[in-house]
PDB file of N, CA and C in Angstrom:
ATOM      1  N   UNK A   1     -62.954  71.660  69.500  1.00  0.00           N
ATOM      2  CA  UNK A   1     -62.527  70.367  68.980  1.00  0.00           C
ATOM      3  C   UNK A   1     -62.380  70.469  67.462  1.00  0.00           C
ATOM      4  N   UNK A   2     -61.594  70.003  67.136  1.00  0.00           N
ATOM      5  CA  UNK A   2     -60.768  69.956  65.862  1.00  0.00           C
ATOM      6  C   UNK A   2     -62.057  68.999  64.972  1.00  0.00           C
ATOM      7  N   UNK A   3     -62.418  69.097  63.565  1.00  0.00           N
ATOM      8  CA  UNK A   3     -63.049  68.484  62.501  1.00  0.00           C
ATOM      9  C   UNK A   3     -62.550  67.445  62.210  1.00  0.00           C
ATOM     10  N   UNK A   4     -63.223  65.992  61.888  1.00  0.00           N
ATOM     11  CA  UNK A   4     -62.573  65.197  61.637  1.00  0.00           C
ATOM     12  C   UNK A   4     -63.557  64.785  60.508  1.00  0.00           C
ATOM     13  N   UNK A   5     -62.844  64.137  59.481  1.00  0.00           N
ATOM     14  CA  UNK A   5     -63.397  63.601  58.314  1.00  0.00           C
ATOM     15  C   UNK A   5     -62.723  62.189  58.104  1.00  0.00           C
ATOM     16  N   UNK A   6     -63.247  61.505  57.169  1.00  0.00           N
ATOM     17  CA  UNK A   6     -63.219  60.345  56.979  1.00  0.00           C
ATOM     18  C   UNK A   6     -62.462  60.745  55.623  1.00  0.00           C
ATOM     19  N   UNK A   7     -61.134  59.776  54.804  1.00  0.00           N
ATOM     20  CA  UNK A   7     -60.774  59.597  53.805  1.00  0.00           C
ATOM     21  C   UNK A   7     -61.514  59.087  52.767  1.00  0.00           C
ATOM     22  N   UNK A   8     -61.823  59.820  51.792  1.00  0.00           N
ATOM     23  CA  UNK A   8     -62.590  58.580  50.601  1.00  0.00           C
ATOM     24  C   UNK A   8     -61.415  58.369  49.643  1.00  0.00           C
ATOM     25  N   UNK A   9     -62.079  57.211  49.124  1.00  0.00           N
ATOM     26  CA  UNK A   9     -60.544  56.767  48.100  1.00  0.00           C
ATOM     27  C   UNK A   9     -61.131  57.242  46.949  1.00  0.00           C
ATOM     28  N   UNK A  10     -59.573  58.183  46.209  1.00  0.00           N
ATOM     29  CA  UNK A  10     -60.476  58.836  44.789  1.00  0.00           C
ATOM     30  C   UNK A  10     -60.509  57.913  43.715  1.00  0.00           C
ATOM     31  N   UNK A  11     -60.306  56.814  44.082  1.00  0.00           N
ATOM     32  CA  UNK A  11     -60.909  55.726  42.334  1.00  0.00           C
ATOM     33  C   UNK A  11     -62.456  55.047  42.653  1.00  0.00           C
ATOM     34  N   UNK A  12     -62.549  54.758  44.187  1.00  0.00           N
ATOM     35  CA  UNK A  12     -64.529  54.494  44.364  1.00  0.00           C
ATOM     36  C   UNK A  12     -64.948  55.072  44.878  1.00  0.00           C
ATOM     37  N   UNK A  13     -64.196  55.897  45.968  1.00  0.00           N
ATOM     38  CA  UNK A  13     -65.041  57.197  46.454  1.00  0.00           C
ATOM     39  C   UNK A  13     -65.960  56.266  47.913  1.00  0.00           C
ATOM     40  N   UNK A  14     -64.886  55.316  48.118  1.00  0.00           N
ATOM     41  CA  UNK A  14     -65.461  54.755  49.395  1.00  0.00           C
ATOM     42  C   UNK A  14     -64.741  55.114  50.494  1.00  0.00           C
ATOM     43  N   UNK A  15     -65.129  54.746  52.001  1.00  0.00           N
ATOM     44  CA  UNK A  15     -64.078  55.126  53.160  1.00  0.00           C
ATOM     45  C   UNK A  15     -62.876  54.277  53.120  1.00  0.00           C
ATOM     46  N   UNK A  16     -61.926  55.068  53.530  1.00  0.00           N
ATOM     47  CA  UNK A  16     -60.413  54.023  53.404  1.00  0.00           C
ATOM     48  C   UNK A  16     -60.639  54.148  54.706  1.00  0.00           C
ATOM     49  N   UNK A  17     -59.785  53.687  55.966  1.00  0.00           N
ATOM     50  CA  UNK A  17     -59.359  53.181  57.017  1.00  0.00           C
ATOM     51  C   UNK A  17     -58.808  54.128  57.645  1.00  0.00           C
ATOM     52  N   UNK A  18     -58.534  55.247  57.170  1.00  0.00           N
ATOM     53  CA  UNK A  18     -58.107  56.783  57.692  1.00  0.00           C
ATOM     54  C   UNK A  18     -58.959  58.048  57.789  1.00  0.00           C
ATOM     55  N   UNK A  19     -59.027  58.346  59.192  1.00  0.00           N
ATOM     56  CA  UNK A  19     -59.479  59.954  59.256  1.00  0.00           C
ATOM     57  C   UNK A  19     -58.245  60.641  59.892  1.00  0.00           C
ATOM     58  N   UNK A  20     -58.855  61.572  59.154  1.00  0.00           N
ATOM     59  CA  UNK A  20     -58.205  63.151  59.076  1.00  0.00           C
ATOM     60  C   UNK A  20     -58.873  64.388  59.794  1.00  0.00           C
ATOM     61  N   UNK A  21     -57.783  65.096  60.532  1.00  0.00           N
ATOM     62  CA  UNK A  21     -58.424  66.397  61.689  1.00  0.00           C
ATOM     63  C   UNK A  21     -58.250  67.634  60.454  1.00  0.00           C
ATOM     64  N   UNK A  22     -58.896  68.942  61.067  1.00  0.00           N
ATOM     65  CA  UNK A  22     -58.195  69.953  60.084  1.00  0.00           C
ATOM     66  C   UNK A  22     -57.064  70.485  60.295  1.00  0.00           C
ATOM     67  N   UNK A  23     -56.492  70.066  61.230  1.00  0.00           N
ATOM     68  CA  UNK A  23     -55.091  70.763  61.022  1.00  0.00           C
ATOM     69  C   UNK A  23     -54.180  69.405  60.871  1.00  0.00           C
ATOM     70  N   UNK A  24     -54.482  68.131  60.079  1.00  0.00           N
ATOM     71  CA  UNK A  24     -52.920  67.577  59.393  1.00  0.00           C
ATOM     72  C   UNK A  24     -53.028  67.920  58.332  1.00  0.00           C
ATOM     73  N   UNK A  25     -51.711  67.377  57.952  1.00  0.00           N
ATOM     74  CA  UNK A  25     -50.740  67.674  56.943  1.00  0.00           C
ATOM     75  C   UNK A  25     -50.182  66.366  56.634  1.00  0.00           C
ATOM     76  N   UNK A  26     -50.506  66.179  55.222  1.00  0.00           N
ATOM     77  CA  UNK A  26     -50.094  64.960  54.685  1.00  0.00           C
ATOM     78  C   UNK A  26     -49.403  65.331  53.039  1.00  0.00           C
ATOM     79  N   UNK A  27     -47.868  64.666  52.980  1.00  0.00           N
ATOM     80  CA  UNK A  27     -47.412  64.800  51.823  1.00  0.00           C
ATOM     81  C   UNK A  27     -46.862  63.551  51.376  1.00  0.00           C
ATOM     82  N   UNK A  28     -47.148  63.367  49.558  1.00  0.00           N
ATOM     83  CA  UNK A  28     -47.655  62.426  48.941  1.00  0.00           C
ATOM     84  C   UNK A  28     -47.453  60.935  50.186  1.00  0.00           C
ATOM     85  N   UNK A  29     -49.037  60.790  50.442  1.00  0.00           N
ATOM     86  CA  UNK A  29     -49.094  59.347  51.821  1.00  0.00           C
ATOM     87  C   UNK A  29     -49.844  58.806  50.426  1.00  0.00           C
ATOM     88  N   UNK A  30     -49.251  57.501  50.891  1.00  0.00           N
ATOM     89  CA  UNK A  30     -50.139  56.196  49.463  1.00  0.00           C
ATOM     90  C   UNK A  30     -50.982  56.069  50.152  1.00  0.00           C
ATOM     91  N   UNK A  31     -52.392  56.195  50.166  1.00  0.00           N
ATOM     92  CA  UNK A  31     -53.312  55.748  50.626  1.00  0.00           C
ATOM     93  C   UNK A  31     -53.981  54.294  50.018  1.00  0.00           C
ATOM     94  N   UNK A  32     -54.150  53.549  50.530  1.00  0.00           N
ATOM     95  CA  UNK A  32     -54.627  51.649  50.554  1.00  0.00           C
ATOM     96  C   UNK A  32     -56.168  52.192  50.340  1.00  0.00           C
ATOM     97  N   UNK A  33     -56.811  51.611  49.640  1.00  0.00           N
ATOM     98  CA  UNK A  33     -58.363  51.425  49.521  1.00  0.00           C
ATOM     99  C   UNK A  33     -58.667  50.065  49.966  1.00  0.00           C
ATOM    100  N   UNK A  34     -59.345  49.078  50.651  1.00  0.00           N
ATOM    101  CA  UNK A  34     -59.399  48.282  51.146  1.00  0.00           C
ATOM    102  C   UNK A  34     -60.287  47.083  50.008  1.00  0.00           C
ATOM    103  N   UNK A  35     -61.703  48.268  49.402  1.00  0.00           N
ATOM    104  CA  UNK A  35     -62.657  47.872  48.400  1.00  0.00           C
ATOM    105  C   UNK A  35     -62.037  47.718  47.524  1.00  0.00           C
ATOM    106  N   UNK A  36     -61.063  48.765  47.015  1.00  0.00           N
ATOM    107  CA  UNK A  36     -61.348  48.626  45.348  1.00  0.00           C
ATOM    108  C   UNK A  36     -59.506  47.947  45.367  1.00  0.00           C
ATOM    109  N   UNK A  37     -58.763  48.137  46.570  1.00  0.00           N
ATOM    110  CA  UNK A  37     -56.848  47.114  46.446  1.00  0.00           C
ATOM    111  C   UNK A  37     -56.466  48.311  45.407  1.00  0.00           C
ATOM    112  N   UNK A  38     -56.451  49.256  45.664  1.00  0.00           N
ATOM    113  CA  UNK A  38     -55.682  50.100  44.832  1.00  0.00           C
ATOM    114  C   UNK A  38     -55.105  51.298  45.861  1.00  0.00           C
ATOM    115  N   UNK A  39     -53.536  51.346  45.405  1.00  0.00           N
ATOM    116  CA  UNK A  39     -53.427  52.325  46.307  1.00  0.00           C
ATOM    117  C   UNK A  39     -53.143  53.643  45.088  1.00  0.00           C
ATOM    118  N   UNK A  40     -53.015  54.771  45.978  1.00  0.00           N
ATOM    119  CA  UNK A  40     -52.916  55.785  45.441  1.00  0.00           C
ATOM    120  C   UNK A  40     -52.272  57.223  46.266  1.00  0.00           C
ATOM    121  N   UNK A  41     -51.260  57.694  45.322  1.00  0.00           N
ATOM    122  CA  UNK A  41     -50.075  58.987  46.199  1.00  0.00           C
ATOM    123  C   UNK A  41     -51.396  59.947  46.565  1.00  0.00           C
ATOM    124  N   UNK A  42     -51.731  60.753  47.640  1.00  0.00           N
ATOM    125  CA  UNK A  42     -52.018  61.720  48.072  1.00  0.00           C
ATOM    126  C   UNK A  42     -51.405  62.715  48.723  1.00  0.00           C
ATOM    127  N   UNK A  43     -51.856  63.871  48.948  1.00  0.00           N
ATOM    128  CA  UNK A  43     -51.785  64.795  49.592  1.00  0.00           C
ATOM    129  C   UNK A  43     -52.676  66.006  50.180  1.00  0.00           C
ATOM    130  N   UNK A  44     -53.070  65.880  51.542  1.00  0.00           N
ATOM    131  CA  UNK A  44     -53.943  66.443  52.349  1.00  0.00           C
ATOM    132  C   UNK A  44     -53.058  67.637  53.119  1.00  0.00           C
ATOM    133  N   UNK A  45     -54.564  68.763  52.911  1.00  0.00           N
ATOM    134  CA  UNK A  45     -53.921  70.129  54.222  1.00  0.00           C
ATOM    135  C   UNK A  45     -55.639  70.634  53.851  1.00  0.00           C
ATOM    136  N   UNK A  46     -56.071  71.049  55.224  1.00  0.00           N
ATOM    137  CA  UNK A  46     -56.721  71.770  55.567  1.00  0.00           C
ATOM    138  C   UNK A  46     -57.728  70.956  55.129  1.00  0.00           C
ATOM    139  N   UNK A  47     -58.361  69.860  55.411  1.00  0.00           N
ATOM    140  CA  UNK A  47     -59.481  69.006  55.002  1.00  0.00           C
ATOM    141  C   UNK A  47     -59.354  69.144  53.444  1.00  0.00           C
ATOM    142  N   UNK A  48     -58.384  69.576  52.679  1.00  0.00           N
ATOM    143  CA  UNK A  48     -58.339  69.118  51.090  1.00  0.00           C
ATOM    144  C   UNK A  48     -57.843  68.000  50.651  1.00  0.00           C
ATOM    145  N   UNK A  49     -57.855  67.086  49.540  1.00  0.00           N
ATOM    146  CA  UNK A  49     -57.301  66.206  49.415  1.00  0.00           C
ATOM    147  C   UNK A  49     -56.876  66.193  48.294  1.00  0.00           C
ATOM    148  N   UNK A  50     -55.729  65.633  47.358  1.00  0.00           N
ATOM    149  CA  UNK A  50     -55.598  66.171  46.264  1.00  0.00           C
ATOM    150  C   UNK A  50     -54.769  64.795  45.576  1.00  0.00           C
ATOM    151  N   UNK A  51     -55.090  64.517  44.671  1.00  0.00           N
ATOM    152  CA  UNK A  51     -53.951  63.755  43.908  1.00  0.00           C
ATOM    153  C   UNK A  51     -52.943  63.703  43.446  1.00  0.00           C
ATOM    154  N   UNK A  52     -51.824  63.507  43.858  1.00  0.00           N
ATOM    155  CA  UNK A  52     -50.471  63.639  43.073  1.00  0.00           C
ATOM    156  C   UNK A  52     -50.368  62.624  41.845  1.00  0.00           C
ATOM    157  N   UNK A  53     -49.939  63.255  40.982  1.00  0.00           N
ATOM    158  CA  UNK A  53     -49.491  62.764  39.690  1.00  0.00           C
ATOM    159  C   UNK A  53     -48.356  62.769  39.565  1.00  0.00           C
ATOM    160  N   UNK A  54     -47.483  61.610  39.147  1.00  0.00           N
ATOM    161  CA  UNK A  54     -46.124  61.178  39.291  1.00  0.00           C
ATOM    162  C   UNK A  54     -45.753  60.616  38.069  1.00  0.00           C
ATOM    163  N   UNK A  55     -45.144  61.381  37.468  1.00  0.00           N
ATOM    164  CA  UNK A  55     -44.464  60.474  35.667  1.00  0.00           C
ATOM    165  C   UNK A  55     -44.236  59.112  36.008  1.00  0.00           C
ATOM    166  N   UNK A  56     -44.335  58.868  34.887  1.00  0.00           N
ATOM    167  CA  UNK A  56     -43.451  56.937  34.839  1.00  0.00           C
ATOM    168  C   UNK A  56     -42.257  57.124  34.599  1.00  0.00           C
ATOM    169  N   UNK A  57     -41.614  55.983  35.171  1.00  0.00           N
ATOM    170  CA  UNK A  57     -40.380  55.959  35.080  1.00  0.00           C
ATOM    171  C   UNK A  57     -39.426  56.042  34.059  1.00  0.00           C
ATOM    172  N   UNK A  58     -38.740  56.504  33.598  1.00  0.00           N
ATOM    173  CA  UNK A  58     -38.102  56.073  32.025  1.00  0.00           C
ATOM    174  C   UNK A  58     -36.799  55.633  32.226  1.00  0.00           C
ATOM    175  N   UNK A  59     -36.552  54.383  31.549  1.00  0.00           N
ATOM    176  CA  UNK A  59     -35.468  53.842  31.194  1.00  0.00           C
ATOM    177  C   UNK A  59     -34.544  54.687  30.494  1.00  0.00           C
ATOM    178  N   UNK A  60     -32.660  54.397  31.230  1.00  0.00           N
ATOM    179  CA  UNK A  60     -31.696  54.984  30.855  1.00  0.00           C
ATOM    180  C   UNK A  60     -31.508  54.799  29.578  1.00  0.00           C
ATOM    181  N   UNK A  61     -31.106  55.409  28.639  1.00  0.00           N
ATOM    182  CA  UNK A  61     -30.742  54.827  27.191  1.00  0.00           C
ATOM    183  C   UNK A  61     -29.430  55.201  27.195  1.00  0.00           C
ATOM    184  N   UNK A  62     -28.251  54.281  27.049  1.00  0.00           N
ATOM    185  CA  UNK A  62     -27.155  54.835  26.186  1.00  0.00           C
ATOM    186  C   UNK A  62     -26.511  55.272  25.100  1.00  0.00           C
TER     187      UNK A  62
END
């Protein structure tokens, strides 16, 4: 039987509403924190979890 873990959310480090086996595969999933209303881009493989960091947007200039 496959490992299953519980998601913690990386701004409180509480359970989000998602578990994870070791063999998914998740690319950037927004994960919802329920406690803290913040979501946040992730990406999971192999029971790792990792934060994606995503520039801000920048306005066109002409």
């Amino acid at each position: 039987m496959p490992e299953i873990q519980w998601v913690l959310c990386p701004v409180c480090r509480n359970k989000t509403r998602l578990k994870i086996r070791g063999d998914t595969i998740l690319i950037n999933f927004p994960l919802y924190c329920p406690k803290c209303k913040q979501e946040t881009l992730i990406t999971a493989q192999n029971l790792n979890i990792t934060i994606v960091k995503e520039p801000d947007a920048q306005t066109q200039s002409r």
